[in-house]
N, C-alpha and C. Protein backbone atom coordinates (compact mmCIF):
# COMPACT_ATOMS: atom_id res chain seq x y z
N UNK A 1 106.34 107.54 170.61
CA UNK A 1 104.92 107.79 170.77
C UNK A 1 104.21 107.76 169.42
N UNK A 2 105.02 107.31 168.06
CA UNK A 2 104.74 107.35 167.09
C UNK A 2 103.94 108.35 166.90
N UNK A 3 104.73 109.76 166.88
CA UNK A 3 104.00 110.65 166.22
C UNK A 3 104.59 111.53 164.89
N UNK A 4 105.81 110.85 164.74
CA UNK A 4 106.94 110.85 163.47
C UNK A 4 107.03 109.67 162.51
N UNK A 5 107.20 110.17 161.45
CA UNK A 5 107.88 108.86 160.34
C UNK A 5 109.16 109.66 160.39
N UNK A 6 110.11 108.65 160.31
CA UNK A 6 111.33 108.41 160.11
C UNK A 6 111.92 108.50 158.64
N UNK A 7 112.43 109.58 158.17
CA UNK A 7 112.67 109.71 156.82
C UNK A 7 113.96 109.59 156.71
N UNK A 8 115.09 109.63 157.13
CA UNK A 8 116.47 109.23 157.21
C UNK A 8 117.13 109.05 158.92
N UNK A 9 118.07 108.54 158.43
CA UNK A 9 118.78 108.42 159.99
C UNK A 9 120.10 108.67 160.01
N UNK A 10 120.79 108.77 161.10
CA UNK A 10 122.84 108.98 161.28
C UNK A 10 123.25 107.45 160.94
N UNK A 11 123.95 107.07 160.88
CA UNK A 11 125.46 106.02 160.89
C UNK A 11 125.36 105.43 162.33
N UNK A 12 125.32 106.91 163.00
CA UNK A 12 125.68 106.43 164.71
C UNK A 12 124.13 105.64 165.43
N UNK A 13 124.66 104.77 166.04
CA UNK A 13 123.69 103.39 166.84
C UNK A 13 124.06 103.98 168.43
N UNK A 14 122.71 104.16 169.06
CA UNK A 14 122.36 104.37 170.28
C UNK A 14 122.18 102.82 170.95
N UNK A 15 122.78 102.60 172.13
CA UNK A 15 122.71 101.36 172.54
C UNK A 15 122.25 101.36 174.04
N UNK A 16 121.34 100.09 174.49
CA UNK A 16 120.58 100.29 176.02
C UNK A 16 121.21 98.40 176.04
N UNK A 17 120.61 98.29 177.06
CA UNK A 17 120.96 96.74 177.27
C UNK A 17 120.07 95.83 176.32
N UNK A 18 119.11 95.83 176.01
CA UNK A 18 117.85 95.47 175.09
C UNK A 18 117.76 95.79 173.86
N UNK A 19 118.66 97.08 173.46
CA UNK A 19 118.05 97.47 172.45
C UNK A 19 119.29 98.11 171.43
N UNK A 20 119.02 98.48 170.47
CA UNK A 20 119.96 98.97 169.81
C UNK A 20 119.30 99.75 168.36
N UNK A 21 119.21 100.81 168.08
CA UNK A 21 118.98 101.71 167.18
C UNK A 21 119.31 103.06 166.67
N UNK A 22 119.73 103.30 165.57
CA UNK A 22 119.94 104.39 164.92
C UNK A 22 119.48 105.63 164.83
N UNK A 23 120.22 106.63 165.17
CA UNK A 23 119.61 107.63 165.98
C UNK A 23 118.95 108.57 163.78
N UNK A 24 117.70 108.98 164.69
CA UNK A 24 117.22 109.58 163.48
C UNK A 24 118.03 110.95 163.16
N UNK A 25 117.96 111.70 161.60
CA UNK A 25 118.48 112.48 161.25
C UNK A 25 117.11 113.60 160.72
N UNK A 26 116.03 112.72 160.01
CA UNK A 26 115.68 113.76 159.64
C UNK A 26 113.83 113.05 160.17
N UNK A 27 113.02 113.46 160.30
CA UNK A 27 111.55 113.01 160.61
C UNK A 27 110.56 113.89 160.13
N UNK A 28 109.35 113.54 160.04
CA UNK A 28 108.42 114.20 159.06
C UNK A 28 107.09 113.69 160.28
N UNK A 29 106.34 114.73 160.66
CA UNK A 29 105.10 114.70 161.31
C UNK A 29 104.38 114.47 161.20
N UNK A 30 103.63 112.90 161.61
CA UNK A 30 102.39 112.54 161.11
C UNK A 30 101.20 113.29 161.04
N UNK A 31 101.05 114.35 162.38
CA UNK A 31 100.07 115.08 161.92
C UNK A 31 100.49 116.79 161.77
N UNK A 32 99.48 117.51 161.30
CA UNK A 32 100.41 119.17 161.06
C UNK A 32 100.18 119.59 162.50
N UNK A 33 101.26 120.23 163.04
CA UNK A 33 101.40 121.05 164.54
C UNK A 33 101.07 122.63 164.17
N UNK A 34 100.56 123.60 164.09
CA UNK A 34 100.59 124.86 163.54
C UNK A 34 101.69 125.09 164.73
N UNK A 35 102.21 125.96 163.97
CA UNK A 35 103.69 126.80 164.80
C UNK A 35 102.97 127.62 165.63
N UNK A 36 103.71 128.67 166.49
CA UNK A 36 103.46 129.84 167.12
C UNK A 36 103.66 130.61 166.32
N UNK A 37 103.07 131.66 165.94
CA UNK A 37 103.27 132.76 165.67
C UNK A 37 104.70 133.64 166.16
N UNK A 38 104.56 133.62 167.45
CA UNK A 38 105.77 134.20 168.48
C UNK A 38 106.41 133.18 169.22
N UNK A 39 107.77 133.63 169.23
CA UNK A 39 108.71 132.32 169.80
C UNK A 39 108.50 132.87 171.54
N UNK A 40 109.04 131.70 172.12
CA UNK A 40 108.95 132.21 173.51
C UNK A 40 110.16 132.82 174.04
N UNK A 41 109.61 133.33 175.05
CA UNK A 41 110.92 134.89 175.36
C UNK A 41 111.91 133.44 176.28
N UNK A 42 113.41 133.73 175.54
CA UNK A 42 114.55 133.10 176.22
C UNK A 42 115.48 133.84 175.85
N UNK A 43 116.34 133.64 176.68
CA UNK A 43 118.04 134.25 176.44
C UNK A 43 118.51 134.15 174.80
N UNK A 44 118.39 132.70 174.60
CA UNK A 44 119.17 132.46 173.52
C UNK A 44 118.02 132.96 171.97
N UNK A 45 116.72 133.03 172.59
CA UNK A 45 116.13 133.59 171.05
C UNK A 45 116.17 135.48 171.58
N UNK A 46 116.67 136.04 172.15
CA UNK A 46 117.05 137.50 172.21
C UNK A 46 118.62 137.43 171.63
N UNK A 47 119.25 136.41 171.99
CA UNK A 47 120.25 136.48 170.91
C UNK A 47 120.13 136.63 169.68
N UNK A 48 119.18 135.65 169.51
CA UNK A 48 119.23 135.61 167.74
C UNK A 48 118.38 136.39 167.00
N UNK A 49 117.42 137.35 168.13
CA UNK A 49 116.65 138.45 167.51
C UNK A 49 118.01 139.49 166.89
N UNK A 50 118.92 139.54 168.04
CA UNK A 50 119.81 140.53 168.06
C UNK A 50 121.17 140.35 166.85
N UNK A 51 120.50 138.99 166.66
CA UNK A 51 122.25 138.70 165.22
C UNK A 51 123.11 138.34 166.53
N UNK A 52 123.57 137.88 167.86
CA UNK A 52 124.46 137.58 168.51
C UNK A 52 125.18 138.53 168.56
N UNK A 53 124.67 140.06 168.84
CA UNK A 53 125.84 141.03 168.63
C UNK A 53 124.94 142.29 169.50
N UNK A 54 126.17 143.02 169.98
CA UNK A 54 125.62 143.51 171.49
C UNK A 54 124.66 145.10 170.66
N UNK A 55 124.06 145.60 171.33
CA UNK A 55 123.07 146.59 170.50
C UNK A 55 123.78 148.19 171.21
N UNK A 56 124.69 147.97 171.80
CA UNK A 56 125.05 149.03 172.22
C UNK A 56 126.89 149.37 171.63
N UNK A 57 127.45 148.60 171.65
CA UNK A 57 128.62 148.37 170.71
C UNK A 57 128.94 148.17 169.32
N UNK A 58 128.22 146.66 169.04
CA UNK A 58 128.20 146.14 168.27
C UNK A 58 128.90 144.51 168.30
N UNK A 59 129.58 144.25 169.64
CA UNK A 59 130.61 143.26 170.11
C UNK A 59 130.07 142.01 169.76
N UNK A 60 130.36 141.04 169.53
CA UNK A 60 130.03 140.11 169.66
C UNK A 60 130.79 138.78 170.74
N UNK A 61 131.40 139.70 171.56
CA UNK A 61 132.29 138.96 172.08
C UNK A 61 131.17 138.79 173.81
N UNK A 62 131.12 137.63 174.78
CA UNK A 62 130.92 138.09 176.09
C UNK A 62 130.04 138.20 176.42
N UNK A 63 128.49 137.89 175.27
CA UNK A 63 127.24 138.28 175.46
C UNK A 63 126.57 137.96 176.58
N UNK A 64 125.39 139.14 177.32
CA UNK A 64 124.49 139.02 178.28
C UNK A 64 123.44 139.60 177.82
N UNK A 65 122.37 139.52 178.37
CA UNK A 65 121.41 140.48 178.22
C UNK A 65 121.18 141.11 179.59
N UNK A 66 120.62 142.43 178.75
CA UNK A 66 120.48 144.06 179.56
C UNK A 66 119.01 144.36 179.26
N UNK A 67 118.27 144.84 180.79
CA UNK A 67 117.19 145.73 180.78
C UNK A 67 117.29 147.13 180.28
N UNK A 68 116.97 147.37 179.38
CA UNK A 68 116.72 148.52 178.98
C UNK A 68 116.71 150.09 179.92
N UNK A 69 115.39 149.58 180.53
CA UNK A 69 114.87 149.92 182.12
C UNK A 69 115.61 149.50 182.95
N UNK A 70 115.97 149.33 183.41
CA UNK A 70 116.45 148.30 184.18
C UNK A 70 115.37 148.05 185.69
N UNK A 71 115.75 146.71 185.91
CA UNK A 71 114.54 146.09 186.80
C UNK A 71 114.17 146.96 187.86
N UNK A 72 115.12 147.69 188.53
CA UNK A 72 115.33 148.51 189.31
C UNK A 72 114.87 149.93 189.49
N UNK A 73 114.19 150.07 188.45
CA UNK A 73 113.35 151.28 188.23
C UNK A 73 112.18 150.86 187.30
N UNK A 74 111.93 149.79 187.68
CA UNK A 74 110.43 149.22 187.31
C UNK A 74 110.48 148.82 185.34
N UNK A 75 111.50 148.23 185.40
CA UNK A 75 111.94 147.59 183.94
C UNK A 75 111.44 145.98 184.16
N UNK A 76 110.47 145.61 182.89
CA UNK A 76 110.11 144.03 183.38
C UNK A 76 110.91 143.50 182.40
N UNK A 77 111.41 141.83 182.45
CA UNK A 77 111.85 141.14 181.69
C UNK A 77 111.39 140.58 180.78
N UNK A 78 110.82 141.50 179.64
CA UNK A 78 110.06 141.01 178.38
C UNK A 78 110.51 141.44 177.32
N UNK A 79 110.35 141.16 175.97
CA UNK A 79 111.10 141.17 174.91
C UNK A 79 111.37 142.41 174.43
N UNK A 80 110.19 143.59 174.96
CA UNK A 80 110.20 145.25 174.26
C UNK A 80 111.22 145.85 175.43
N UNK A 81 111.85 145.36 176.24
CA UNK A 81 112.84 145.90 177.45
C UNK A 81 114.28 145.09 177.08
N UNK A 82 113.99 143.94 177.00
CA UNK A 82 116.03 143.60 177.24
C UNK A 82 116.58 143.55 175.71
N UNK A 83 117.74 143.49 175.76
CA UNK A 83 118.34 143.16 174.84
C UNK A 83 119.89 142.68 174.81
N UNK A 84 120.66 142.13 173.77
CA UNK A 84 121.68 141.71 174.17
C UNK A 84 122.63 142.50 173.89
N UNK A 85 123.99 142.24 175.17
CA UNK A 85 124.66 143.45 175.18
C UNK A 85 125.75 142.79 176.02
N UNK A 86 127.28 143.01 175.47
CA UNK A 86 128.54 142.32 175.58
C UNK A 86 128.37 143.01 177.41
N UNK A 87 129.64 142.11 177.93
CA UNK A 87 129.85 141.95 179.77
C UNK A 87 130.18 144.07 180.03
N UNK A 88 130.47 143.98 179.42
CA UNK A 88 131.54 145.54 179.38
C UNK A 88 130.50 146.71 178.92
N UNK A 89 129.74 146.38 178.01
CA UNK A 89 128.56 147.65 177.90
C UNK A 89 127.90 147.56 179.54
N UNK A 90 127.12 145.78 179.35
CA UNK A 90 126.14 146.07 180.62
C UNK A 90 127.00 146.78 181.58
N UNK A 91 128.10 146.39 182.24
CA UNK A 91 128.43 146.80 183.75
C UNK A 91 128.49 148.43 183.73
N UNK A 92 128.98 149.14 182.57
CA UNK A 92 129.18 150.28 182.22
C UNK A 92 127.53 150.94 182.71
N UNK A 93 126.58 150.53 181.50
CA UNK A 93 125.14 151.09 181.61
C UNK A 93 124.47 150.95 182.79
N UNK A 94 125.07 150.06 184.06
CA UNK A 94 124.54 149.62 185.69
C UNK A 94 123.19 149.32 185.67
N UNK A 95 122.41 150.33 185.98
CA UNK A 95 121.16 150.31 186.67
C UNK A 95 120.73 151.80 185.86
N UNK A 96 121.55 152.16 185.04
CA UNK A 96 120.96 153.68 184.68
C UNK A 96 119.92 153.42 183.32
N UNK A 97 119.23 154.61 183.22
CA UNK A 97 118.14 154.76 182.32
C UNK A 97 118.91 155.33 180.62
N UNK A 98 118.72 154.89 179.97
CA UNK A 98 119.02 155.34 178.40
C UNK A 98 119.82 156.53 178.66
N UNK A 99 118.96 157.38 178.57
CA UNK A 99 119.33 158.93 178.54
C UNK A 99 120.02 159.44 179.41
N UNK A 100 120.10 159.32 180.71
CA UNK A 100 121.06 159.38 181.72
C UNK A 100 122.31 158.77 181.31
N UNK A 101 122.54 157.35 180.93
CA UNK A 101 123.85 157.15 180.71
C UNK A 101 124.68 157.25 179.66
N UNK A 102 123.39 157.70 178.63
CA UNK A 102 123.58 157.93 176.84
C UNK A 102 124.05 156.64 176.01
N UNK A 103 123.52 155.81 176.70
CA UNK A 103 123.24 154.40 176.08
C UNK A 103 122.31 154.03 175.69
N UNK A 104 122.17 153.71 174.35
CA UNK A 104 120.76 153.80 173.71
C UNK A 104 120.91 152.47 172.42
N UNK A 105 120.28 151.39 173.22
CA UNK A 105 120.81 150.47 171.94
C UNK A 105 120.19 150.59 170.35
N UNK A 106 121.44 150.36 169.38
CA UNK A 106 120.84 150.13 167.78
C UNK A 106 119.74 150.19 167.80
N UNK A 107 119.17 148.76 168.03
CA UNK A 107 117.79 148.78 167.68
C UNK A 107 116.88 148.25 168.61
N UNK A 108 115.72 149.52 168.91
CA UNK A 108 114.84 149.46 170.09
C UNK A 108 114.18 147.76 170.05
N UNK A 109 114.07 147.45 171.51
CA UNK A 109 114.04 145.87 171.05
C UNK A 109 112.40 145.50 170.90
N UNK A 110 111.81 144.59 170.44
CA UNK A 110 110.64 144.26 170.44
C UNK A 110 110.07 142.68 169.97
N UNK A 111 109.16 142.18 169.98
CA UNK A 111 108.90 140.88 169.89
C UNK A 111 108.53 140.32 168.60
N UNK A 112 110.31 139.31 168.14
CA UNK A 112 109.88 139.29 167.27
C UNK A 112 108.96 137.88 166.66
N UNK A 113 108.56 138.17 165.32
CA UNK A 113 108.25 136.97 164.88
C UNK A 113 108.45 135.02 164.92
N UNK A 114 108.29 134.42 164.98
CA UNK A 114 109.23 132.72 164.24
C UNK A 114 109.62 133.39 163.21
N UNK A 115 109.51 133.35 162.11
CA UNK A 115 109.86 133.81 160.92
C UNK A 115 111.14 134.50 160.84
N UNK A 116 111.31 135.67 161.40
CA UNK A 116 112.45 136.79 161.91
C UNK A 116 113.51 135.97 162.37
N UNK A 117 113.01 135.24 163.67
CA UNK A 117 114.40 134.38 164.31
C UNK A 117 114.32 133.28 163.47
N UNK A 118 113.79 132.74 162.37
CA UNK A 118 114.77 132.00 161.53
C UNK A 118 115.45 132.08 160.36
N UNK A 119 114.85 133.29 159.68
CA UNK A 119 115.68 134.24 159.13
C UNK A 119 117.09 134.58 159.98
N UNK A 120 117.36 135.25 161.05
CA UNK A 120 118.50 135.49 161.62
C UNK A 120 119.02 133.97 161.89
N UNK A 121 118.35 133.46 162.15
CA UNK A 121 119.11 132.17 162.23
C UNK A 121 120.10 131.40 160.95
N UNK A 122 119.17 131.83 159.78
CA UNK A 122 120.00 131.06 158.71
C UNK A 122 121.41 131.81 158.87
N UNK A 123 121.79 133.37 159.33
CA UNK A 123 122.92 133.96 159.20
C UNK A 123 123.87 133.02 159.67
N UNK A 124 123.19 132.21 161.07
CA UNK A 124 124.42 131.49 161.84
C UNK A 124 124.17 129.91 161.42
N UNK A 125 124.58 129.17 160.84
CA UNK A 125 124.28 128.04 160.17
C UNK A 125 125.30 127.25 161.81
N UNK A 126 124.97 125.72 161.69
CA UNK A 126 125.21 125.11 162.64
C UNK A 126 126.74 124.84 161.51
N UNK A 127 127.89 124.39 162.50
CA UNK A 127 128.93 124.08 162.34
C UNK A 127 129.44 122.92 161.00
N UNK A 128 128.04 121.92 161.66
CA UNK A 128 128.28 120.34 160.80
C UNK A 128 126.71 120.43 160.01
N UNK A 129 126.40 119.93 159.17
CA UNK A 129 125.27 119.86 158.65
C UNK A 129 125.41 118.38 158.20
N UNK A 130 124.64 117.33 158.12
CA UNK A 130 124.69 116.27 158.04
C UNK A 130 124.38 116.13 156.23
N UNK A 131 124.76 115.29 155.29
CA UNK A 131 124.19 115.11 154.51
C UNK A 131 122.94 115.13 154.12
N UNK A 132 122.19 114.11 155.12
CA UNK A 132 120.84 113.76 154.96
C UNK A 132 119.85 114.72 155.21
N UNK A 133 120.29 115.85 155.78
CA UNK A 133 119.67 117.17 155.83
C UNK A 133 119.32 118.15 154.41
N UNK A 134 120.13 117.61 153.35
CA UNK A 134 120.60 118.51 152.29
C UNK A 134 119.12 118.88 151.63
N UNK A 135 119.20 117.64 151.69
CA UNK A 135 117.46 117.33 150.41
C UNK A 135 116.25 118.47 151.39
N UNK A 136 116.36 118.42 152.25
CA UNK A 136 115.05 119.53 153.57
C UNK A 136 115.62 120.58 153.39
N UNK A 137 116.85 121.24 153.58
CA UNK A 137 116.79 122.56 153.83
C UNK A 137 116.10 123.43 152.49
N UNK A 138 116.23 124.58 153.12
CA UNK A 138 115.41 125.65 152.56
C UNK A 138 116.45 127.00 152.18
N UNK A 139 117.50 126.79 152.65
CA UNK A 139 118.65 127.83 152.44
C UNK A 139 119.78 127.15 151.94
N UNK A 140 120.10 128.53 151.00
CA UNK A 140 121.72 127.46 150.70
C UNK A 140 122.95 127.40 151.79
N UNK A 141 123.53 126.57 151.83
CA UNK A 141 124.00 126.34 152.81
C UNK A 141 125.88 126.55 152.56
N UNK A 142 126.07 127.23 151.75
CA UNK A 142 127.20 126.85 150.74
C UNK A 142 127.36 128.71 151.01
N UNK A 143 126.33 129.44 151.22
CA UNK A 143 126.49 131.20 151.22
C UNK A 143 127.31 131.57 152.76
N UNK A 144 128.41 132.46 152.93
CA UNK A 144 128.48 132.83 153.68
C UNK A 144 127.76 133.85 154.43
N UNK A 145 127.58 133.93 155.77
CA UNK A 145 126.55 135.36 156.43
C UNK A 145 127.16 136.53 156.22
C-alpha cells in the first residue's frame, strides 16, 4: 500500500506463482503514526506488564491470567482486575476474594503505559535477532535480563 520504505531485507525469498521477493527486515514509515499512549488490554501484554511471572508465587512456569475479583462476584476483565498467575495459584485462589483466600498478588495490577511494556519487554529479548536489526535497536542486546 506503499506506506513503508524498505530499509533492509532477509536472505529469505517469498515465492507466489508470479512473483518472487524478499521478505523485508527492517522498514521506516513514510508518514509519522503517533503511538497510543496505552497498549490494548490482551493476554499476552498482561504478561509482559507482569515480567511473565505469576504475582502470587512468583512462577514462571504454566501462565494464566486471574481476576482479582473474580468475574463471579462482579470482577470485570480489565487491566486494574486480572493479572498473571501460574495454573496452580489460579485453581487454588477459585472464585475467592483476596482476603478470604489470603491471596494477594505482588503487585496490585493496573494499566500500564507503551513505554512500561517495552521496557519489560527489552527484559525478554526475542531468541534470534537478525543482523540488520543491529543498526535500529535502542537496547543493548549483548546484556543479560
Amino acid at each position: 500500500m506503499d506506506r513503508v520504505n524498505i530499509v533492509s531485507e532477509y536472505d529469505h525469498c517469498v515465492r507466489s506463482p508470479t512473483l518472487e521477493m524478499r521478505l523485508p527486515s527492517v522498514v521506516s514509515l513514510k508518514t509519522y503514526v503517533k503511538p497510543a499512549l496505552y497498549p490494548a488490554f490482551t493476554r499476552f501484554n498482561v504478561f509482559l506488564r507482569d515480567r511473565f511471572t505469576c504475582q502470587y508465587c512468583g512462577s514462571t512456569e504454566d501462565l494464566t491470567f486471574d481476576h482479582v475479583i473474580p468475574r463471579s462476584k462482579g470482577g470485570q476483565t480489565r487491566w486494574d482486575n486480572v493479572v498473571a498467575a501460574c495454573s496452580p495459584c489460579n485453581l487454588r485462589k477459585a472464585n475467592a476474594l483476596p482476603k478470604a483466600c489470603g491471596m494477594h498478588p505482588h503487585q496490585k495490577p493496573y494499566r500500564p503505559t507503551v513505554h512500561e511494556l517495552h521496557r519489560n519487554g527489552r527484559a525478554f529479548p526475542p531468541n534470534y535477532l537478525h543482523d540488520s536489526w543491529m543498526d535500529y535497536l535502542y537496547w543493548d542486546t549483548e546484556l543479560e535480563p
